[in-house]
PDB file of N, CA and C in Angstrom:
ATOM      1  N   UNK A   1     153.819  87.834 123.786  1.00  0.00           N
ATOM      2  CA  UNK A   1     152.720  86.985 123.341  1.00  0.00           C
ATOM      3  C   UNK A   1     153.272  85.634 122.902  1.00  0.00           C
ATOM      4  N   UNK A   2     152.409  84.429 123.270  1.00  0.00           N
ATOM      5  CA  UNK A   2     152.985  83.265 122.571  1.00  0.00           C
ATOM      6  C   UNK A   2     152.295  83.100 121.073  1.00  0.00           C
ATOM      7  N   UNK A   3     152.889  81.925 121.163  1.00  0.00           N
ATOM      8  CA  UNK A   3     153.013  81.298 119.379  1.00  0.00           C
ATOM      9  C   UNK A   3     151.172  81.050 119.466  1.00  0.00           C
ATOM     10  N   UNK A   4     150.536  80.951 120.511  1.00  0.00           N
ATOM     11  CA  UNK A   4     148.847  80.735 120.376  1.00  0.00           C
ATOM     12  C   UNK A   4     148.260  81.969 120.506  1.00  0.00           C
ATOM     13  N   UNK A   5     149.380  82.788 120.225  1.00  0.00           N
ATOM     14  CA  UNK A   5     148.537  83.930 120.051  1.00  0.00           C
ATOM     15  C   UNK A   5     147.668  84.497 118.543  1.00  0.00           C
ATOM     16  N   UNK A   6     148.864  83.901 118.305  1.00  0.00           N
ATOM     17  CA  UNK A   6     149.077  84.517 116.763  1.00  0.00           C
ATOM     18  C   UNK A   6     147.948  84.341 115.862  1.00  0.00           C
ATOM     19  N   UNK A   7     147.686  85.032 115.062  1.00  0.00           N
ATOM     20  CA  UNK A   7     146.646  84.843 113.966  1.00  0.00           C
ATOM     21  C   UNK A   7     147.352  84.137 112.971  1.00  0.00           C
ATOM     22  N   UNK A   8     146.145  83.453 112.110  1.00  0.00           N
ATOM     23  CA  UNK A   8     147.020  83.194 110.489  1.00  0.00           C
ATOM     24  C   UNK A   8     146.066  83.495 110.033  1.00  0.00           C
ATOM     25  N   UNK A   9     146.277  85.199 109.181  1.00  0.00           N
ATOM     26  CA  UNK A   9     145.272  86.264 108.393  1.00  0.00           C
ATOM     27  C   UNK A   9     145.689  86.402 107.264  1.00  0.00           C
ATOM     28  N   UNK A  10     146.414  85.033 106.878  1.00  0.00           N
ATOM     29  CA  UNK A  10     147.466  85.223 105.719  1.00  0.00           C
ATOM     30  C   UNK A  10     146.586  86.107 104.396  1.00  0.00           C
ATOM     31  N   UNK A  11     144.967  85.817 103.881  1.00  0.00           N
ATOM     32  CA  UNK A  11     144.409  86.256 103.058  1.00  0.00           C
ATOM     33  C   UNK A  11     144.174  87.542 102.843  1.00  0.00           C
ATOM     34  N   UNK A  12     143.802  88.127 103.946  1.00  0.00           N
ATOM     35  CA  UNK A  12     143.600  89.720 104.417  1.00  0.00           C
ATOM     36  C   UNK A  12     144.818  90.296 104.201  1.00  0.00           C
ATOM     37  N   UNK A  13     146.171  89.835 105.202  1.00  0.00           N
ATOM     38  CA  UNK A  13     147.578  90.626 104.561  1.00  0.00           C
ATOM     39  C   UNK A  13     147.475  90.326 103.007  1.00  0.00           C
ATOM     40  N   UNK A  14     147.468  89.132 102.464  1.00  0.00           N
ATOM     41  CA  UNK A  14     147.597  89.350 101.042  1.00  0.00           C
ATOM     42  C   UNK A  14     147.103  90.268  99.857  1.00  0.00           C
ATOM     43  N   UNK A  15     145.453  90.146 100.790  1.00  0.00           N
ATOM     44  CA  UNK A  15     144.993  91.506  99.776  1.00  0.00           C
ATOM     45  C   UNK A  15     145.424  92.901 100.154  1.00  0.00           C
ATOM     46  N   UNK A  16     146.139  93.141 101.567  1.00  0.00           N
ATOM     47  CA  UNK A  16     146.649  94.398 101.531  1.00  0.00           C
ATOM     48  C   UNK A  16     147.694  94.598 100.456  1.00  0.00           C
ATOM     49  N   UNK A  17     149.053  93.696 100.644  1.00  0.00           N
ATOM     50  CA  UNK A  17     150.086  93.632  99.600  1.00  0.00           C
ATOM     51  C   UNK A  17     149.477  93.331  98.559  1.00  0.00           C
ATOM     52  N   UNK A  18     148.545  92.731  97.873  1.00  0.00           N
ATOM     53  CA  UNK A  18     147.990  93.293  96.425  1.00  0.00           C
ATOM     54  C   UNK A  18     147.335  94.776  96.220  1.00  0.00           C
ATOM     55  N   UNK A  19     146.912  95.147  97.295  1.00  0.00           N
ATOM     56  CA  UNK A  19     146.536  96.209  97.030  1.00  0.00           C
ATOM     57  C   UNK A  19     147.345  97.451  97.175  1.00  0.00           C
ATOM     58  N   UNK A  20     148.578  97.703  97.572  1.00  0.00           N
ATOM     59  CA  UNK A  20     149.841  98.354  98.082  1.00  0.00           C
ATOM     60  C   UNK A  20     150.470  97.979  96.456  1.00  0.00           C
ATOM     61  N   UNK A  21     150.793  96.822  96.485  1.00  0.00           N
ATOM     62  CA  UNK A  21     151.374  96.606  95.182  1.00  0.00           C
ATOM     63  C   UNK A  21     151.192  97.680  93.498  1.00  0.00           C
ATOM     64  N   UNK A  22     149.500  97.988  94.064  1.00  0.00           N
ATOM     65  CA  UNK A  22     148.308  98.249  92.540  1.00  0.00           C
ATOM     66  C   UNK A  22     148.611  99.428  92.783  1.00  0.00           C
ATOM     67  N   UNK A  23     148.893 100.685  94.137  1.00  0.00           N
ATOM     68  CA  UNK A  23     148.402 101.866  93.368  1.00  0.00           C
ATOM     69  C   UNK A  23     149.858 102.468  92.848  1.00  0.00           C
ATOM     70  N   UNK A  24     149.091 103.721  92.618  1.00  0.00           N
ATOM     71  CA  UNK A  24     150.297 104.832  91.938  1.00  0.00           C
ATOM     72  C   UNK A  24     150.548 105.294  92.977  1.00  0.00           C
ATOM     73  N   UNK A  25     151.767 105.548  93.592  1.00  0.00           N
ATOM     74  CA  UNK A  25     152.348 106.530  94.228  1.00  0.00           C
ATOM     75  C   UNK A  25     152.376 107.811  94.255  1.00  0.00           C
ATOM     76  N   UNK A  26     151.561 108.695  95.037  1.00  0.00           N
ATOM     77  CA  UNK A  26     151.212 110.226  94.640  1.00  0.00           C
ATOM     78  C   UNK A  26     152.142 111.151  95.560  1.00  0.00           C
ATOM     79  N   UNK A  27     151.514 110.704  96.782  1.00  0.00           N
ATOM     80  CA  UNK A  27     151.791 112.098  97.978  1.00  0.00           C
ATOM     81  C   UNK A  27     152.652 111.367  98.973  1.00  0.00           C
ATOM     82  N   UNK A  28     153.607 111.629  99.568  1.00  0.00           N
ATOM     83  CA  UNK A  28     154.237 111.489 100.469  1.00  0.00           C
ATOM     84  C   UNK A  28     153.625 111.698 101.792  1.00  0.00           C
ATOM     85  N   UNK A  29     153.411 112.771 101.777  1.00  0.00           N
ATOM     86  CA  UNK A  29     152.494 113.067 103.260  1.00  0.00           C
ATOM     87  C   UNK A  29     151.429 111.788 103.584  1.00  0.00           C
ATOM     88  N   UNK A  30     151.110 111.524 102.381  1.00  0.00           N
ATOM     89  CA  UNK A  30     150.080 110.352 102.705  1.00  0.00           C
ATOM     90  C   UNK A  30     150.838 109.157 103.023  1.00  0.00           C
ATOM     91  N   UNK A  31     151.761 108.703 102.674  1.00  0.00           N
ATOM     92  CA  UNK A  31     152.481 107.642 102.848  1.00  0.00           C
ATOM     93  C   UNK A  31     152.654 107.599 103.662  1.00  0.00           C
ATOM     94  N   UNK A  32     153.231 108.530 104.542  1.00  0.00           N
ATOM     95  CA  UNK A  32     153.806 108.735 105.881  1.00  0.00           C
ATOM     96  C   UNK A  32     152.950 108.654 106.727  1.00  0.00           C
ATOM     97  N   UNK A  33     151.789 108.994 106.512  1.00  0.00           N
ATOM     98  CA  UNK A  33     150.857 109.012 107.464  1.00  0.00           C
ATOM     99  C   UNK A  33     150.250 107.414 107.473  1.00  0.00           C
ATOM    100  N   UNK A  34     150.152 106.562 106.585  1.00  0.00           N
ATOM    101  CA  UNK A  34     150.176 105.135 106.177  1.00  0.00           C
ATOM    102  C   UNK A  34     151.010 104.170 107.171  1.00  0.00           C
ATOM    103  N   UNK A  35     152.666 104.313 106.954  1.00  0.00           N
ATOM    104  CA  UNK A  35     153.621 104.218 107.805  1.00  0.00           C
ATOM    105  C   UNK A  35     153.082 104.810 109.021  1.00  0.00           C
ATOM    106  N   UNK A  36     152.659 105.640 109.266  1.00  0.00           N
ATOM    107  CA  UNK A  36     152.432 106.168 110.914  1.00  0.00           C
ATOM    108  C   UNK A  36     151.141 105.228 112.004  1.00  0.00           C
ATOM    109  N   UNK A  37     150.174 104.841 110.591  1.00  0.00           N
ATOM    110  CA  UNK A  37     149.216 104.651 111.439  1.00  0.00           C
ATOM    111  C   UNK A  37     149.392 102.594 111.366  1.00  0.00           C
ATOM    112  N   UNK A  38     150.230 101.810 110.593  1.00  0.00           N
ATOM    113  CA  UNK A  38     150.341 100.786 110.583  1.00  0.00           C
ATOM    114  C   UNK A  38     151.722 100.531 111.429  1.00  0.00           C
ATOM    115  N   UNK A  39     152.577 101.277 111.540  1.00  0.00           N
ATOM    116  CA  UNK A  39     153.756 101.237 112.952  1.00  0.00           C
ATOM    117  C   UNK A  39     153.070 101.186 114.234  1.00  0.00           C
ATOM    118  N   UNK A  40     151.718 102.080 114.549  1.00  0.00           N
ATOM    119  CA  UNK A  40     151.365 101.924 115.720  1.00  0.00           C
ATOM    120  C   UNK A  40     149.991 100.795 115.733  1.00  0.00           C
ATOM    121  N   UNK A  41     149.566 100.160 114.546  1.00  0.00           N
ATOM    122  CA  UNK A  41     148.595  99.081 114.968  1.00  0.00           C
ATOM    123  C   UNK A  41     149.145  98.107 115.330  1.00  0.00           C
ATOM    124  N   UNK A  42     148.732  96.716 116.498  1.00  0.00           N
ATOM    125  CA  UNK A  42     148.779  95.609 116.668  1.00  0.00           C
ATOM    126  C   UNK A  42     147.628  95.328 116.406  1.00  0.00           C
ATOM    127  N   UNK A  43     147.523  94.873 114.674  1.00  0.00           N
ATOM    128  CA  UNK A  43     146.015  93.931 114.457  1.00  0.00           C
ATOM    129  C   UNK A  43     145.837  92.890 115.606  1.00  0.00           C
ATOM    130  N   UNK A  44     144.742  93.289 115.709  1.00  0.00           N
ATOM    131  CA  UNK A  44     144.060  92.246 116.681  1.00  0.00           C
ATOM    132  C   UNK A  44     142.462  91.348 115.753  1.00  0.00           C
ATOM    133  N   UNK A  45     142.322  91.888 114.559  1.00  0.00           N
ATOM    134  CA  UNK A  45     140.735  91.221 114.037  1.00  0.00           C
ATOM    135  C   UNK A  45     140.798  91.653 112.888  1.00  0.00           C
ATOM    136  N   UNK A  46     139.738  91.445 112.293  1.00  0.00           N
ATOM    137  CA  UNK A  46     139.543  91.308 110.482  1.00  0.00           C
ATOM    138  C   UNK A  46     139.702  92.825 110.265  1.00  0.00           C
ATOM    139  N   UNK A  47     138.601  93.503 111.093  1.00  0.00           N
ATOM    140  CA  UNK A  47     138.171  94.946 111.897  1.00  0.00           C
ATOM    141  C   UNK A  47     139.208  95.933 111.395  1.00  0.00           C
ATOM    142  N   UNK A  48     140.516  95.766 112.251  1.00  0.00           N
ATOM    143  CA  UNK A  48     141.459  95.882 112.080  1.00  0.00           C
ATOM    144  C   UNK A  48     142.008  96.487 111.001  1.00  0.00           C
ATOM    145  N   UNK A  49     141.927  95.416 110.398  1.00  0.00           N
ATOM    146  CA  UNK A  49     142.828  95.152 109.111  1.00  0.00           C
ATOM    147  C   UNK A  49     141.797  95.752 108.278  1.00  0.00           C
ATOM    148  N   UNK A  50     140.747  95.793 107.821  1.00  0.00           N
ATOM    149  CA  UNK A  50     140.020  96.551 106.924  1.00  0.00           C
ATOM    150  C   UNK A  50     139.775  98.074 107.060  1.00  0.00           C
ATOM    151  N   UNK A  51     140.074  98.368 108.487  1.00  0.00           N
ATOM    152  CA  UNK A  51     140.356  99.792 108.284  1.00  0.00           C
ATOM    153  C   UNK A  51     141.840 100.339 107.890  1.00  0.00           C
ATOM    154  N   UNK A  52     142.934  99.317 107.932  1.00  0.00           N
ATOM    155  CA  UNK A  52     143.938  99.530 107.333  1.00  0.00           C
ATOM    156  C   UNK A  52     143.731  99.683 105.371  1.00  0.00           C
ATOM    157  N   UNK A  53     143.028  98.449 105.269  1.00  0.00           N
ATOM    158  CA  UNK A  53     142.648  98.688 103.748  1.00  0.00           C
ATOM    159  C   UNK A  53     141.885  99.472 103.102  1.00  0.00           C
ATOM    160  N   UNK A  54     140.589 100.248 104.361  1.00  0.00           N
ATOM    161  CA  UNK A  54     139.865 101.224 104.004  1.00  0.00           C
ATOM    162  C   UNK A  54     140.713 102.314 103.570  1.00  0.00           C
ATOM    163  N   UNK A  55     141.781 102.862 104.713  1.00  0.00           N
ATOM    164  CA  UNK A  55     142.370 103.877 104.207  1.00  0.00           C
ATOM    165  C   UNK A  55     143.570 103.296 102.996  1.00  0.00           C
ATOM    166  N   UNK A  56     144.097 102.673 103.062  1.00  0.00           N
ATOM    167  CA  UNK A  56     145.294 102.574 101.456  1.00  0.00           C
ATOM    168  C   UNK A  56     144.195 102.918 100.421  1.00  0.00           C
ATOM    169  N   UNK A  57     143.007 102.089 100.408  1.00  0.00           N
ATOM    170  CA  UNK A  57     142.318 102.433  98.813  1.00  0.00           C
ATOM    171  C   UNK A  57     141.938 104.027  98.867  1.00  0.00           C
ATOM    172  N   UNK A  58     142.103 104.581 100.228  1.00  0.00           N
ATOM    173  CA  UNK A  58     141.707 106.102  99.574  1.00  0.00           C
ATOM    174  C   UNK A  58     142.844 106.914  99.323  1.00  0.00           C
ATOM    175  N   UNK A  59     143.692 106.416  99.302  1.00  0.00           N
ATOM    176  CA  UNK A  59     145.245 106.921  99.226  1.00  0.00           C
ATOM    177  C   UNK A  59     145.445 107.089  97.889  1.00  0.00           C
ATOM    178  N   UNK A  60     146.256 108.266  97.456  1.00  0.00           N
ATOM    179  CA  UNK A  60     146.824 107.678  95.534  1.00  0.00           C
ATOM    180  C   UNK A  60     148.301 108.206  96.516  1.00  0.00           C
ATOM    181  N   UNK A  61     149.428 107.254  96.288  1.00  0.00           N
ATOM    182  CA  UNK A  61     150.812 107.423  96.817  1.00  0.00           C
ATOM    183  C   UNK A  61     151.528 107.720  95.518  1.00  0.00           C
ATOM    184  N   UNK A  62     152.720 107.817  95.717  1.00  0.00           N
ATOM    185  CA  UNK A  62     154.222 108.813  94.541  1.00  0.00           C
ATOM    186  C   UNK A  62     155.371 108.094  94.342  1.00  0.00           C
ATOM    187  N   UNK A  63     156.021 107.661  95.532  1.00  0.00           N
ATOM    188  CA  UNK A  63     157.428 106.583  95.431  1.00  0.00           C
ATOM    189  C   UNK A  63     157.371 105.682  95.385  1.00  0.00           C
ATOM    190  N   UNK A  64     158.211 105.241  94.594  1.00  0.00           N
ATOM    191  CA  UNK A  64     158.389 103.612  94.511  1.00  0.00           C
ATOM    192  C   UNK A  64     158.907 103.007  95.550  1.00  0.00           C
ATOM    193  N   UNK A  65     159.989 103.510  95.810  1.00  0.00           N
ATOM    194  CA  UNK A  65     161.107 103.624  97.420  1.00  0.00           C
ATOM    195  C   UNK A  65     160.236 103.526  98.375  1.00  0.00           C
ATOM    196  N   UNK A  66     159.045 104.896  98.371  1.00  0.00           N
ATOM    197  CA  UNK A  66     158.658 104.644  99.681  1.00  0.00           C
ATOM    198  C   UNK A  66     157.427 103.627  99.987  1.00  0.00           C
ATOM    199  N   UNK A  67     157.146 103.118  98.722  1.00  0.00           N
ATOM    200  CA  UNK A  67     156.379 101.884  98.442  1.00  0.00           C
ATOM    201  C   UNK A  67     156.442 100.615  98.943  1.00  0.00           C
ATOM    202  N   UNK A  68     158.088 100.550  98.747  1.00  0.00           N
ATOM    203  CA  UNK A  68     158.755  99.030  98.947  1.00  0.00           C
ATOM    204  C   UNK A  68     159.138  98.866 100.660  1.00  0.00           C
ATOM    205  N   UNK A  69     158.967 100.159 101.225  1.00  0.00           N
ATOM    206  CA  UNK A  69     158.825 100.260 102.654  1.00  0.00           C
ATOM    207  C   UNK A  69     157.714 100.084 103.016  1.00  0.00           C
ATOM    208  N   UNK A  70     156.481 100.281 102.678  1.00  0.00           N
ATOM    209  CA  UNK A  70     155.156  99.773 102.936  1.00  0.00           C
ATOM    210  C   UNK A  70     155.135  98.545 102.955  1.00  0.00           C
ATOM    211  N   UNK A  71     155.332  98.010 101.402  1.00  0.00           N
ATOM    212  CA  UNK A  71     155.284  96.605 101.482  1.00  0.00           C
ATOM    213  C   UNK A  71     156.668  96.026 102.222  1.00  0.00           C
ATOM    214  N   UNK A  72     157.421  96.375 103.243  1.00  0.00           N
ATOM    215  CA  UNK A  72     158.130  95.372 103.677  1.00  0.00           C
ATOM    216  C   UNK A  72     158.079  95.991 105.336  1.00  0.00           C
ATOM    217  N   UNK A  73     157.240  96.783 105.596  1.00  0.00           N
ATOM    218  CA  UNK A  73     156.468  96.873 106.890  1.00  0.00           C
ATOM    219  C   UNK A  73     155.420  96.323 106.690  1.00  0.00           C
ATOM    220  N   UNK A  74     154.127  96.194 105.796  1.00  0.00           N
ATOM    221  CA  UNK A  74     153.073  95.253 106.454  1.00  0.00           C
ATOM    222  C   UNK A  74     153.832  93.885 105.737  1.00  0.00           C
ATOM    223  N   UNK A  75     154.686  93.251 105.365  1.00  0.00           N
ATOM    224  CA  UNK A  75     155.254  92.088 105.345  1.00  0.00           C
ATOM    225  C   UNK A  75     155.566  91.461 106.527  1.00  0.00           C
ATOM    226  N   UNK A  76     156.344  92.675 107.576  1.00  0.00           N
ATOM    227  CA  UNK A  76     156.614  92.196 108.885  1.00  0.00           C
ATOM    228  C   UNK A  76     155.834  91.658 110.072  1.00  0.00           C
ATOM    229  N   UNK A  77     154.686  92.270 109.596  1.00  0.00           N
ATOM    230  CA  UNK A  77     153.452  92.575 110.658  1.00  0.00           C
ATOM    231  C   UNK A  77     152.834  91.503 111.348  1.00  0.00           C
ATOM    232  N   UNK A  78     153.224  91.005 112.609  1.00  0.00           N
ATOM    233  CA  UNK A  78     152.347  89.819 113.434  1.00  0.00           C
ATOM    234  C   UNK A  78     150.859  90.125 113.797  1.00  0.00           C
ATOM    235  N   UNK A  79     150.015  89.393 113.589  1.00  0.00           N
ATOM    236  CA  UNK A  79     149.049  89.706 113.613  1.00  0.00           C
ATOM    237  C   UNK A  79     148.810  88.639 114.945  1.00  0.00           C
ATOM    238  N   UNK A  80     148.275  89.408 115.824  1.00  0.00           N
ATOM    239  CA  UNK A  80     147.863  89.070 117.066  1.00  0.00           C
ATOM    240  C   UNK A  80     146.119  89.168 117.622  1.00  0.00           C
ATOM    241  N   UNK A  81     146.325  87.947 118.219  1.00  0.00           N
ATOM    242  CA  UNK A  81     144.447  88.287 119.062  1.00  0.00           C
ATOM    243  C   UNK A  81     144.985  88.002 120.161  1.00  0.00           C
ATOM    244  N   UNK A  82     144.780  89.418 120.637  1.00  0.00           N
ATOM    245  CA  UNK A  82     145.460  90.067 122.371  1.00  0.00           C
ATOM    246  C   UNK A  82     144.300  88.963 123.062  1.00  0.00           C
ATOM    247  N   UNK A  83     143.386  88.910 122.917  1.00  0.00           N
ATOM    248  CA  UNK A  83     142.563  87.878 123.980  1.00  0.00           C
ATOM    249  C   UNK A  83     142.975  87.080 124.003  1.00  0.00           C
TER     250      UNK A  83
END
């Protein structure tokens, strides 16, 4: 993809990493499954991304560790509009 591909969703990632930031860390299984389902998205729309945030707020997560891997996978995250 080129550089006109790219989104700038800077607000939306931000409220994810505020909201990643806020909870408690509960379950692992859930985390993982977090990690599982944001490794295989290429945001493409707001859409997107709010079903990413739909599910974190129903999440209560456990590690801190495996926290700081959340937040430094959706840190990485290019946000693309495939059209």
């Amino acid at each position: 993809l080129n550089e006109s591909e790219r989104l700038a969703l800077a607000d939306p990632l931000n409220d994810v990493l505020a909201l990643v930031e806020s909870l408690t860390l509960v379950d692992v299984d859930a985390l993982n499954d977090v990690l599982v389902l944001v490794e295989s998205l290429t945001l493409v729309d707001v859409d997107a991304l709010n079903d990413v945030l739909a599910l974190v707020e129903s999440l209560t997560l456990v590690d801190v560790d495996a926290l700081n891997d959340v937040l430094a996978l959706v840190e990485s995250l290019t946000l693309v509009d495939v059209d």
